[in-house]
N, C-alpha and C. Protein backbone atom coordinates (compact mmCIF):
# COMPACT_ATOMS: atom_id res chain seq x y z
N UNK A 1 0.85 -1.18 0.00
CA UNK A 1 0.00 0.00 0.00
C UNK A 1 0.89 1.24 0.00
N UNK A 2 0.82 1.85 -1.13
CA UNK A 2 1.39 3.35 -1.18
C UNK A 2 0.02 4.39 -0.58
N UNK A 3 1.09 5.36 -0.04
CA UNK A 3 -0.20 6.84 0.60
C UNK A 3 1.15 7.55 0.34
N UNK A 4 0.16 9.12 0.31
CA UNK A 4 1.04 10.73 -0.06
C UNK A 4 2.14 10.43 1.17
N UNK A 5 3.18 11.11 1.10
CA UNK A 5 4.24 11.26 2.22
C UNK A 5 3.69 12.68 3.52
N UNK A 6 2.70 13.29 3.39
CA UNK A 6 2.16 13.85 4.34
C UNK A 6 1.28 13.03 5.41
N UNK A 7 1.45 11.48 5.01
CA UNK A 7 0.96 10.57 6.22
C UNK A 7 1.73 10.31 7.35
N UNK A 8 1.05 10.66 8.56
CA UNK A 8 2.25 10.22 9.27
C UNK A 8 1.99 8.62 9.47
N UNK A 9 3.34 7.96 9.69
CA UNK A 9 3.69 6.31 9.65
C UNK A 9 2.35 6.11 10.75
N UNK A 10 2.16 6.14 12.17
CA UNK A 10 0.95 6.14 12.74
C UNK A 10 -0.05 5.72 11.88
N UNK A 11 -0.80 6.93 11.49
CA UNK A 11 -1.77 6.94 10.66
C UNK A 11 -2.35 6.08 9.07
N UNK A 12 -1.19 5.96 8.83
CA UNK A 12 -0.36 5.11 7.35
C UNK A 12 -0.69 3.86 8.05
N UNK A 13 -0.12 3.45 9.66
CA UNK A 13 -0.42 2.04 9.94
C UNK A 13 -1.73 1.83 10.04
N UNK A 14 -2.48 3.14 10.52
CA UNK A 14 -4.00 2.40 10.56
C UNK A 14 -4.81 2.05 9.02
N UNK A 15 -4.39 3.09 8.20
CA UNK A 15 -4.94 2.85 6.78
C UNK A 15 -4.77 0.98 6.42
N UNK A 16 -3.39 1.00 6.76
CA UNK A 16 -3.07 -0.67 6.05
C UNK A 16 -3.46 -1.41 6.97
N UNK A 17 -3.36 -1.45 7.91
CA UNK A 17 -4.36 -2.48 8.79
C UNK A 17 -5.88 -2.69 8.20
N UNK A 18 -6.42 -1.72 8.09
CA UNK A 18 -8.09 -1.66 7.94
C UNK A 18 -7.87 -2.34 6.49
N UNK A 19 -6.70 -2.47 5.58
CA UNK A 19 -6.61 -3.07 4.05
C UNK A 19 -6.87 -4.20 4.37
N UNK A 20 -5.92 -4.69 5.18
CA UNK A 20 -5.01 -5.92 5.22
C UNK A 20 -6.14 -6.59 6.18
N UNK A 21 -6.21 -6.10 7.21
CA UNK A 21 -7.17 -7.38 7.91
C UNK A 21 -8.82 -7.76 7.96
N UNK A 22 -9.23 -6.94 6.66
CA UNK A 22 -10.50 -7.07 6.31
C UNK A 22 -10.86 -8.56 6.24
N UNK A 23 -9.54 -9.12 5.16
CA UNK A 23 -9.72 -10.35 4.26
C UNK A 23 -8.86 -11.49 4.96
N UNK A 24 -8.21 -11.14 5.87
CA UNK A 24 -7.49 -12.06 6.70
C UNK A 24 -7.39 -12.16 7.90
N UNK A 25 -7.85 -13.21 8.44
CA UNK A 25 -7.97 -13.76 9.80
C UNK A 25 -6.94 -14.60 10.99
N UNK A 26 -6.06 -14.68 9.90
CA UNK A 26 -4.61 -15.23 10.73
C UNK A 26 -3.48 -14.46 11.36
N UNK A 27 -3.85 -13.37 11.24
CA UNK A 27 -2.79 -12.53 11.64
C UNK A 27 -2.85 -12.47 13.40
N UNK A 28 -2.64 -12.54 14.49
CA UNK A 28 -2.22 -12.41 15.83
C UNK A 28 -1.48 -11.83 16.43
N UNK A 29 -0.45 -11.13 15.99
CA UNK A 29 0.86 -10.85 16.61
C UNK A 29 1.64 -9.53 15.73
N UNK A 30 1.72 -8.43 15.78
CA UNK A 30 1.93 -7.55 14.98
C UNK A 30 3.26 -6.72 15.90
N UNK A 31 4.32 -6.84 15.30
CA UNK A 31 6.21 -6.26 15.13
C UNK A 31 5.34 -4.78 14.76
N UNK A 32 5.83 -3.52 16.05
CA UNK A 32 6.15 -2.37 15.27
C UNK A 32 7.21 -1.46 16.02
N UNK A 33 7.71 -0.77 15.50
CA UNK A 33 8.49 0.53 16.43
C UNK A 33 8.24 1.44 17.04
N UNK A 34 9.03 2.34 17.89
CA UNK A 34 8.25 3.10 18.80
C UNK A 34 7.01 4.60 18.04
N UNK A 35 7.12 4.35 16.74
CA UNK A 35 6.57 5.38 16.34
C UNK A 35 5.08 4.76 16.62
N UNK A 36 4.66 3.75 16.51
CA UNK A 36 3.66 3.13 16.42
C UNK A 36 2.69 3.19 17.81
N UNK A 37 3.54 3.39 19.14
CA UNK A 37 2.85 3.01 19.99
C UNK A 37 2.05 4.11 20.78
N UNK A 38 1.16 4.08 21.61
CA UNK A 38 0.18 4.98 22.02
C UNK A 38 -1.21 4.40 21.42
N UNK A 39 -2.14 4.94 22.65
CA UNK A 39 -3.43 4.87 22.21
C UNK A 39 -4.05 5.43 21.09
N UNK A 40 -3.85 6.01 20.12
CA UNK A 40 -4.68 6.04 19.28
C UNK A 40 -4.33 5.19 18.18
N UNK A 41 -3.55 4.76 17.69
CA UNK A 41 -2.82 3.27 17.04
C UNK A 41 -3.60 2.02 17.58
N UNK A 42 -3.51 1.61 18.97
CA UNK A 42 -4.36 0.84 19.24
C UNK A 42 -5.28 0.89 19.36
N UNK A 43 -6.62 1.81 19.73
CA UNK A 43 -7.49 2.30 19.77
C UNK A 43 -8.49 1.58 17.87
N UNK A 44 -7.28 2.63 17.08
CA UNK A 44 -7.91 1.85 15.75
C UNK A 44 -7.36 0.58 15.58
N UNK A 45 -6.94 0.16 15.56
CA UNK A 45 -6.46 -1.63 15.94
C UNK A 45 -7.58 -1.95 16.61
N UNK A 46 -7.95 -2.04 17.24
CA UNK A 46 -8.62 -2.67 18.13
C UNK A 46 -9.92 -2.20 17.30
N UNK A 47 -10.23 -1.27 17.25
CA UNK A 47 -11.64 -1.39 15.91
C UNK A 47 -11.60 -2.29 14.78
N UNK A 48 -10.92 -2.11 14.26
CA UNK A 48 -10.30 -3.27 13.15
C UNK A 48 -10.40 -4.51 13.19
N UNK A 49 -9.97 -5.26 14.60
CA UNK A 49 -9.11 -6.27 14.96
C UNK A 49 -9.34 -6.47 16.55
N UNK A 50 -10.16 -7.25 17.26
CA UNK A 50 -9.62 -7.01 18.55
C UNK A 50 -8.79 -7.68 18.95
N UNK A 51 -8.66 -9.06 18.21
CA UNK A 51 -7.54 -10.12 18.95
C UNK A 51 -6.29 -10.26 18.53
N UNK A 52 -5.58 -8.83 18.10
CA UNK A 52 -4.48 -8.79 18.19
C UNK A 52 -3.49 -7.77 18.77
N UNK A 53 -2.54 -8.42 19.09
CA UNK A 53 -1.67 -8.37 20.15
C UNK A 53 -0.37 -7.38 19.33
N UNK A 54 -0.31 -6.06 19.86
CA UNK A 54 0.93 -5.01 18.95
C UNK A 54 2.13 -5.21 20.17
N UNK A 55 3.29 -5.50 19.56
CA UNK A 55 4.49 -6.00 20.24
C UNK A 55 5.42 -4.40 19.60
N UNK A 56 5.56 -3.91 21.12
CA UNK A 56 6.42 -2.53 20.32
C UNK A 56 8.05 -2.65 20.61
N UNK A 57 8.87 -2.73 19.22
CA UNK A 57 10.33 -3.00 19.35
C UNK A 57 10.94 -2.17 19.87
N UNK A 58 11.47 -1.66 20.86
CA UNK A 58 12.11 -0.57 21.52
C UNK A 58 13.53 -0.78 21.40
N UNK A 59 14.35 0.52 21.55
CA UNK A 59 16.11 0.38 21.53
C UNK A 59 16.39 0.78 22.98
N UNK A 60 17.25 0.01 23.74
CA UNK A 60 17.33 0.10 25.09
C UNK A 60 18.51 0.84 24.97
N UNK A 61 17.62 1.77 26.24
CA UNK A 61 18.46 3.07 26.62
C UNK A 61 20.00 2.83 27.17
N UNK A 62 20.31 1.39 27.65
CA UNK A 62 21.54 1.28 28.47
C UNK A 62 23.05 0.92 27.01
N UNK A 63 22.12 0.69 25.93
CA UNK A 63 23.40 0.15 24.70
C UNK A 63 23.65 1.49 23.83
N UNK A 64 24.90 1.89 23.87
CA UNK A 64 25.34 3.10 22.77
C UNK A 64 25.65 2.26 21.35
N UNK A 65 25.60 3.41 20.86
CA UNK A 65 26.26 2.77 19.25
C UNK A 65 24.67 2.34 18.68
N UNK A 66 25.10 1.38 18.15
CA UNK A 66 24.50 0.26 17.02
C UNK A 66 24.43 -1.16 17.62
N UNK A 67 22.97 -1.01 17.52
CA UNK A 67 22.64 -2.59 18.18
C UNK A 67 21.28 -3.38 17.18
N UNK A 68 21.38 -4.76 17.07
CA UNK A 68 20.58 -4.82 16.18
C UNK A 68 19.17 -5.54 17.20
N UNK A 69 18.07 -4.25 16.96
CA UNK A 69 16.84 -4.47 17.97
C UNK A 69 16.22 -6.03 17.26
N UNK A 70 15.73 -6.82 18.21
CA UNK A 70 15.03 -7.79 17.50
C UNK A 70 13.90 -7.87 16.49
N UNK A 71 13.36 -8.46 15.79
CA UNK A 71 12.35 -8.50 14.41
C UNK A 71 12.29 -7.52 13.67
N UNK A 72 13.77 -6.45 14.01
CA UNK A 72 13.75 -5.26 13.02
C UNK A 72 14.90 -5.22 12.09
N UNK A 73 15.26 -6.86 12.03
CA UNK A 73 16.43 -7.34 10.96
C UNK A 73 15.43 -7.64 9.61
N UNK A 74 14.08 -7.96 9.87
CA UNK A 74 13.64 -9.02 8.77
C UNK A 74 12.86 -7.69 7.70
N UNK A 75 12.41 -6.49 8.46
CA UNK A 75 12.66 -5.49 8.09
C UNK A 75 13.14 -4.52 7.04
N UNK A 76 14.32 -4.21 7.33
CA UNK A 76 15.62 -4.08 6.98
C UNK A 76 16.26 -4.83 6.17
N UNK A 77 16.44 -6.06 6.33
CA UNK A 77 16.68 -7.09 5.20
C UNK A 77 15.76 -7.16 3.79
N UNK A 78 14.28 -6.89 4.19
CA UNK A 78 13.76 -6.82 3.12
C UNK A 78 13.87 -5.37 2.01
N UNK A 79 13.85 -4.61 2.75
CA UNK A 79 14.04 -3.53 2.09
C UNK A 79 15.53 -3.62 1.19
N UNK A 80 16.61 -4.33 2.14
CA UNK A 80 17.61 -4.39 1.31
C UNK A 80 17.40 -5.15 0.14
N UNK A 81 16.70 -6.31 0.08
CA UNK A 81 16.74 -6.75 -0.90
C UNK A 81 15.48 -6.34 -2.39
N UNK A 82 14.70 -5.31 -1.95
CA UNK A 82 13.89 -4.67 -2.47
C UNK A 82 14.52 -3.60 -3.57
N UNK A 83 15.76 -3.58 -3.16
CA UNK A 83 16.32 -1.95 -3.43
C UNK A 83 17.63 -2.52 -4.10
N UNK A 84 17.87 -4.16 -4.44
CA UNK A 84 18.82 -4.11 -5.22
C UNK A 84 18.00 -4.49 -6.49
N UNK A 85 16.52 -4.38 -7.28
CA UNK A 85 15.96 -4.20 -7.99
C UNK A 85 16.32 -2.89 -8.71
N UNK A 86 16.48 -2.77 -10.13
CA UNK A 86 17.05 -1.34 -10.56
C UNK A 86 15.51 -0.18 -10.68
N UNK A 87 15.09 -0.83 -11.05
CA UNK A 87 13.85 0.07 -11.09
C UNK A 87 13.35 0.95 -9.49
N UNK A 88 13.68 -0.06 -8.30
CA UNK A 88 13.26 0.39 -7.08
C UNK A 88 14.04 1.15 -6.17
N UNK A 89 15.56 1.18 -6.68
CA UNK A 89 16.96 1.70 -5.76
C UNK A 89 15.98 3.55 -6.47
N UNK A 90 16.03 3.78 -7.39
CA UNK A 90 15.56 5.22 -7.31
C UNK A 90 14.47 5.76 -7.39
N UNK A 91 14.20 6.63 -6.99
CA UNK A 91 12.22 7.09 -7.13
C UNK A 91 12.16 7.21 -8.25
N UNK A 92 11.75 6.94 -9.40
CA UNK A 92 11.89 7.54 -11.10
C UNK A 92 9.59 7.44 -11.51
N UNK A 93 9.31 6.56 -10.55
CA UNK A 93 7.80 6.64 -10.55
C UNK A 93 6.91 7.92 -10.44
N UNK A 94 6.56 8.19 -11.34
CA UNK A 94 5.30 9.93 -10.89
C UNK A 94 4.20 9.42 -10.44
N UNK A 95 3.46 8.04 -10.60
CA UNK A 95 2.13 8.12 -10.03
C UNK A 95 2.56 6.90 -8.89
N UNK A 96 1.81 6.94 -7.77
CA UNK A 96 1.48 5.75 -7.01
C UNK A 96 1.36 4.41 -7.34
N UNK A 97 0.64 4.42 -8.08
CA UNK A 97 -0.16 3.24 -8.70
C UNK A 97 0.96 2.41 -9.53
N UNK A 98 2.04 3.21 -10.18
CA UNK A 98 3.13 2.44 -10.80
C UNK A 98 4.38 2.32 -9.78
N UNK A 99 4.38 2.55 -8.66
CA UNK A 99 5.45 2.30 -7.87
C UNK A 99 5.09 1.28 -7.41
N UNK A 100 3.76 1.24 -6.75
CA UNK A 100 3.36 0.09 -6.25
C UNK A 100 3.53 -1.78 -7.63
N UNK A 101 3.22 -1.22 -8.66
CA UNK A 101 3.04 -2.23 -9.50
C UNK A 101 4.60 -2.90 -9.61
N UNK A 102 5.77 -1.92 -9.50
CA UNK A 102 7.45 -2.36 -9.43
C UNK A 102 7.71 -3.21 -7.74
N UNK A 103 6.74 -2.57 -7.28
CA UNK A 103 7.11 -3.05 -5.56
C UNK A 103 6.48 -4.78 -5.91
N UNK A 104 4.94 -4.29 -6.23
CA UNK A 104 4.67 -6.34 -6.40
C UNK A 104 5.90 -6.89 -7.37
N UNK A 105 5.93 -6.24 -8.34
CA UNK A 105 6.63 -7.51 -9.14
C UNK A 105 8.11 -7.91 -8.79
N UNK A 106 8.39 -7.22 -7.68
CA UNK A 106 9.67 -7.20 -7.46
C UNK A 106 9.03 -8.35 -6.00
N UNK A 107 8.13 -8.01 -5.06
CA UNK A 107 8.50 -8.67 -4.85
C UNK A 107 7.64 -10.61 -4.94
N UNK A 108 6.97 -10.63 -5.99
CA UNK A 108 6.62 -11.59 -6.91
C UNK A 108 8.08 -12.37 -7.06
N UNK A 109 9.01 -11.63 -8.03
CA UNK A 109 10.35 -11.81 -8.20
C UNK A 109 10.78 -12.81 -7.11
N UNK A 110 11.16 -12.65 -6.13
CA UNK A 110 11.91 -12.82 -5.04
C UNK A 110 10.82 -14.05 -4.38
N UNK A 111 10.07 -14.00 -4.41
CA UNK A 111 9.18 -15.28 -3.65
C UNK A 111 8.92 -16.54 -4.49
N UNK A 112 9.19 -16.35 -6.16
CA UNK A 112 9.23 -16.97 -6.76
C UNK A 112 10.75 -18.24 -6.60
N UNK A 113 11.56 -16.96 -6.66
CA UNK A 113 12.56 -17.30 -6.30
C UNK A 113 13.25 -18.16 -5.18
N UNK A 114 12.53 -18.07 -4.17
CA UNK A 114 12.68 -18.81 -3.13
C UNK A 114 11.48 -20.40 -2.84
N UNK A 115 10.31 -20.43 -3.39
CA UNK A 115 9.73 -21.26 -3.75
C UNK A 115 10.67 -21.95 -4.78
N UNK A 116 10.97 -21.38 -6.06
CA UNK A 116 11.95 -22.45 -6.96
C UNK A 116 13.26 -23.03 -6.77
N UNK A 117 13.70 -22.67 -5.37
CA UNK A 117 14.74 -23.00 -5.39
C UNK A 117 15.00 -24.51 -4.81
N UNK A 118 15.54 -24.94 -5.65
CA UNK A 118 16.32 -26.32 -5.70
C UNK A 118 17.24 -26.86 -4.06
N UNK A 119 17.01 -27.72 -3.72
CA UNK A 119 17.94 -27.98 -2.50
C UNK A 119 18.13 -29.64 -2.58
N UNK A 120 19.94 -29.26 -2.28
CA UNK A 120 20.94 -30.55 -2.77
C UNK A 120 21.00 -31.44 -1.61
């Protein structure tokens, strides 16, 4: 789901929730960061959805530097591998609707890919 960049991520999460869990019933357990947390996030969650459970990834105050927070590798990893697609490493899209169509097929691409793969 693409939205304008005047969404804030918050708000952006409630839009895709209300997408996403119309049509699906397996979801339980929802990874987010601290931007996510507060009552009005859950509040619409919980309209949406009541039986699920928002797990908020926090960076603990006692580690300096660079630490890698938990379930915010798989994340990160994906995006990396999203972005070694040539079409997706630069914004070159003017409408929504065609960024999104490079995002599925890319990642179509990649799931294909891992379903076909062969093991010796």
């Amino acid at each position: 789901m693409l939205h304008a960049a005047n969404i804030q991520d918050r708000d952006g999460g409630i839009l895709l929730m209300e997408r996403l869990l119309k049509d699906r019933s397996l979801l339980r357990l929802l990874y987010a960061d601290a931007g996510y947390q507060g009552p009005k996030f859950r509040e619409a969650l919980r309209r949406v959805r009541r039986k699920i459970k928002v797990e908020i990834v926090k960076r603990s105050d006692a580690v300096k530097g660079f630490a890698v927070l938990p379930r915010r590798w798989v994340v990160e990893r994906t995006i990396g591998w999203l972005n070694r697609c040539r079409r997706l490493a630069k914004d070159w899209e003017c409408l929504n609707k065609n960024a999104l169509a490079f995002l599925r097929w890319a990642s179509v691409r990649f799931m294909l890919r891992r379903i076909c793969k062969t093991t010796k």
